[in-house]
C-alpha atoms as a PDB file:
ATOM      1  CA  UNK A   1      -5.209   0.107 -10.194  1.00  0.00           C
ATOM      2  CA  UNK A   2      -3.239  -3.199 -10.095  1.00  0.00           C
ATOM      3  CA  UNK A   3      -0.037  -3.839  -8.827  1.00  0.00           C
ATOM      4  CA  UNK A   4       2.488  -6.042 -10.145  1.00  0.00           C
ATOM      5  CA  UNK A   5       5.951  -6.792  -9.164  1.00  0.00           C
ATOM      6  CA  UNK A   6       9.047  -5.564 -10.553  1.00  0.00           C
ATOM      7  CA  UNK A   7      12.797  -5.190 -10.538  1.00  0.00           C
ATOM      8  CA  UNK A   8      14.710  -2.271 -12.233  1.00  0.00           C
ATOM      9  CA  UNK A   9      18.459  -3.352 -12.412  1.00  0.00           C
ATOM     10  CA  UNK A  10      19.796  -3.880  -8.508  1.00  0.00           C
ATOM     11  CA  UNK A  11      16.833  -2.309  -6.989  1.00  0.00           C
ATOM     12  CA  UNK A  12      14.567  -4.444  -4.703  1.00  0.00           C
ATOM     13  CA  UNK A  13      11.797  -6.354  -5.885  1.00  0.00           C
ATOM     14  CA  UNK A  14       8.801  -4.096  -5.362  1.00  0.00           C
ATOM     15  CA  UNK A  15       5.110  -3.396  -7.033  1.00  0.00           C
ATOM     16  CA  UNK A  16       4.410  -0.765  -9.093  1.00  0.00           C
ATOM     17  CA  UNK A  17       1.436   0.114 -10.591  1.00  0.00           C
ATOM     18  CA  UNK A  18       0.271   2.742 -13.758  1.00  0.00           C
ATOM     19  CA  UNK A  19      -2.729   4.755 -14.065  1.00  0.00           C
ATOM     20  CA  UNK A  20      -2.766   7.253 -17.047  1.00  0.00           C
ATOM     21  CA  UNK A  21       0.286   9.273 -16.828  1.00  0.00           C
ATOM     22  CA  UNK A  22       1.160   8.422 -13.057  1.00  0.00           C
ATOM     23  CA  UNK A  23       3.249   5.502 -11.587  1.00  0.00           C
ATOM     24  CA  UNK A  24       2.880   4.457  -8.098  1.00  0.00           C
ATOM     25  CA  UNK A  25       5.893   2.510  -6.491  1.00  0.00           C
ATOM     26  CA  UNK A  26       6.031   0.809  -3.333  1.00  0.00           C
ATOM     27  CA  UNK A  27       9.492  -0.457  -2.149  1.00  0.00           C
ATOM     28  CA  UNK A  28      10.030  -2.142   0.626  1.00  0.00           C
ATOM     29  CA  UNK A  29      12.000  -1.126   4.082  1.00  0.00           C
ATOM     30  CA  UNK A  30      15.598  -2.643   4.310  1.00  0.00           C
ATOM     31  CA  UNK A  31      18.483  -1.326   6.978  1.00  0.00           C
ATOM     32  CA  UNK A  32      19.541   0.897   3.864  1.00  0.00           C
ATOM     33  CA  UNK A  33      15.981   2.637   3.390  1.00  0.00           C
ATOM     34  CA  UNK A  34      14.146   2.028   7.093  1.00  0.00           C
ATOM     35  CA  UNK A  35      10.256   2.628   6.604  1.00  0.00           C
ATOM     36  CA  UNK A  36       9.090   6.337   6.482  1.00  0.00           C
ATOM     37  CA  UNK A  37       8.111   7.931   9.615  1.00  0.00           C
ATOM     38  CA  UNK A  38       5.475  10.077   9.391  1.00  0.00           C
ATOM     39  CA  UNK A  39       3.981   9.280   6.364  1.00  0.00           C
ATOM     40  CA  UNK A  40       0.466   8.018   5.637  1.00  0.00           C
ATOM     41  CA  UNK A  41      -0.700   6.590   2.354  1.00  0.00           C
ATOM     42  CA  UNK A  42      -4.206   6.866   1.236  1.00  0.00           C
ATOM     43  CA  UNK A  43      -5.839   4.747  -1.409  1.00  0.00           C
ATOM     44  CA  UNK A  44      -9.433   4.819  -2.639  1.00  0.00           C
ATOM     45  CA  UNK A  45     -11.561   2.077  -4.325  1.00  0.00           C
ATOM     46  CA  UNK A  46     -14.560   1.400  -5.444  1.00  0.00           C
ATOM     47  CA  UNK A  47     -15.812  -0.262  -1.547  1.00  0.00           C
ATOM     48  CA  UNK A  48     -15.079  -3.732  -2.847  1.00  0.00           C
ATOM     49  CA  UNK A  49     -15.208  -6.020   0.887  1.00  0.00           C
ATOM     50  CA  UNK A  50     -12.340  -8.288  -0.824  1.00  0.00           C
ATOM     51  CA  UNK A  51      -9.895  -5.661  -0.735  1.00  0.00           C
ATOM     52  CA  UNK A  52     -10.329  -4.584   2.787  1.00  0.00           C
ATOM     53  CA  UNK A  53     -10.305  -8.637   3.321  1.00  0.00           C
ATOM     54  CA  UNK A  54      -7.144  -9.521   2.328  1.00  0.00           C
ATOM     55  CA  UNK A  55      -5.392  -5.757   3.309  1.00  0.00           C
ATOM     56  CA  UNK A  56      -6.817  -6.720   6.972  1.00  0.00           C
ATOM     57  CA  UNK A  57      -5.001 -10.166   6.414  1.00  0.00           C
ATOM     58  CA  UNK A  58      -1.328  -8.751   5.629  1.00  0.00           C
ATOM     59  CA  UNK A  59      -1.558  -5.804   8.105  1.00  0.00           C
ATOM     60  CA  UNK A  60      -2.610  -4.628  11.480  1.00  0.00           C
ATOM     61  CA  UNK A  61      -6.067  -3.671  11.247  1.00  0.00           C
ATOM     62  CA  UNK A  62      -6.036   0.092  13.082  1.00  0.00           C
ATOM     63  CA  UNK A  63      -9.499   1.458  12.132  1.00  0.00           C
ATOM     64  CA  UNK A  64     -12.264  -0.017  10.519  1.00  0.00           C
ATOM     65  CA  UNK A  65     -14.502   3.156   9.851  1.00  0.00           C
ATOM     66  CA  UNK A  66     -12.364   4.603   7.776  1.00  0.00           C
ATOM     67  CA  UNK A  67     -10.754   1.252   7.114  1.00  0.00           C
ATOM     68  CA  UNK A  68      -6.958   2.121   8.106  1.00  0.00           C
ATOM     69  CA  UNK A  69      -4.157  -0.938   8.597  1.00  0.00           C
ATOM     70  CA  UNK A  70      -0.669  -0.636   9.030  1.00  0.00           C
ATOM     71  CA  UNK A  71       1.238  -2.422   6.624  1.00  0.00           C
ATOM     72  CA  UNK A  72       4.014  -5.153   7.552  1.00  0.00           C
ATOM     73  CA  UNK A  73       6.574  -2.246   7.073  1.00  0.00           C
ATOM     74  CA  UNK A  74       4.949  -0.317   9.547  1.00  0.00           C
ATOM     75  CA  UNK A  75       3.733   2.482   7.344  1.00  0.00           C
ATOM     76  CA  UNK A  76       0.000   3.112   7.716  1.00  0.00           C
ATOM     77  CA  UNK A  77      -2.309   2.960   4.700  1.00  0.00           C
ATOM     78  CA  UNK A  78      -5.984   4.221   4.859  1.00  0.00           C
ATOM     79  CA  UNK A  79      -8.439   2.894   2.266  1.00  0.00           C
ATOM     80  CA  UNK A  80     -11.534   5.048   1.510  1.00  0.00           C
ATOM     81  CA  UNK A  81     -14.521   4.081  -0.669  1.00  0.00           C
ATOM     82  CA  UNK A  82     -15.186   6.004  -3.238  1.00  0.00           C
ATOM     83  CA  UNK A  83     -18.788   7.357  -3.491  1.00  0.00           C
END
């Protein structure tokens, strides 16, 4: 799955990403829409070390078996290898 960044109209700048019939969005916190409480993305990949590399780089690294960061919005993402 690759992300790329987009802009609908007014809405924020934000990635998106397609995978058969599904579209994943990720916006980003503002005052208007404060970051999620609660909720916990998960995201599996095919256990490439890069990933986890440069995820670790623009988060807080929380876990590293399973590999789980918190995200500069403060939502936390877990990444799981698929097997």
């Amino acid at each position: 799955m690759s992300f790329e960044t987009v802009q609908h109209g007014s809405s924020p700048e934000h990635h998106a990403a397609t995978l058969g019939g599904l579209v994943l969005e990720l916006y980003p916190a503002s005052a208007r829409h404060p970051a999620t409480a609660g909720v916990r993305i998960g995201i599996r990949h095919h256990g490439l070390p890069e990933v986890e590399q440069l995820v670790a780089a623009r988060g807080e690294l929380l876990s590293a078996e399973p590999f789980v960061v918190r995200d500069p919005d403060g939502q936390v993402v877990e990444l799981v290898t698929r097997g």
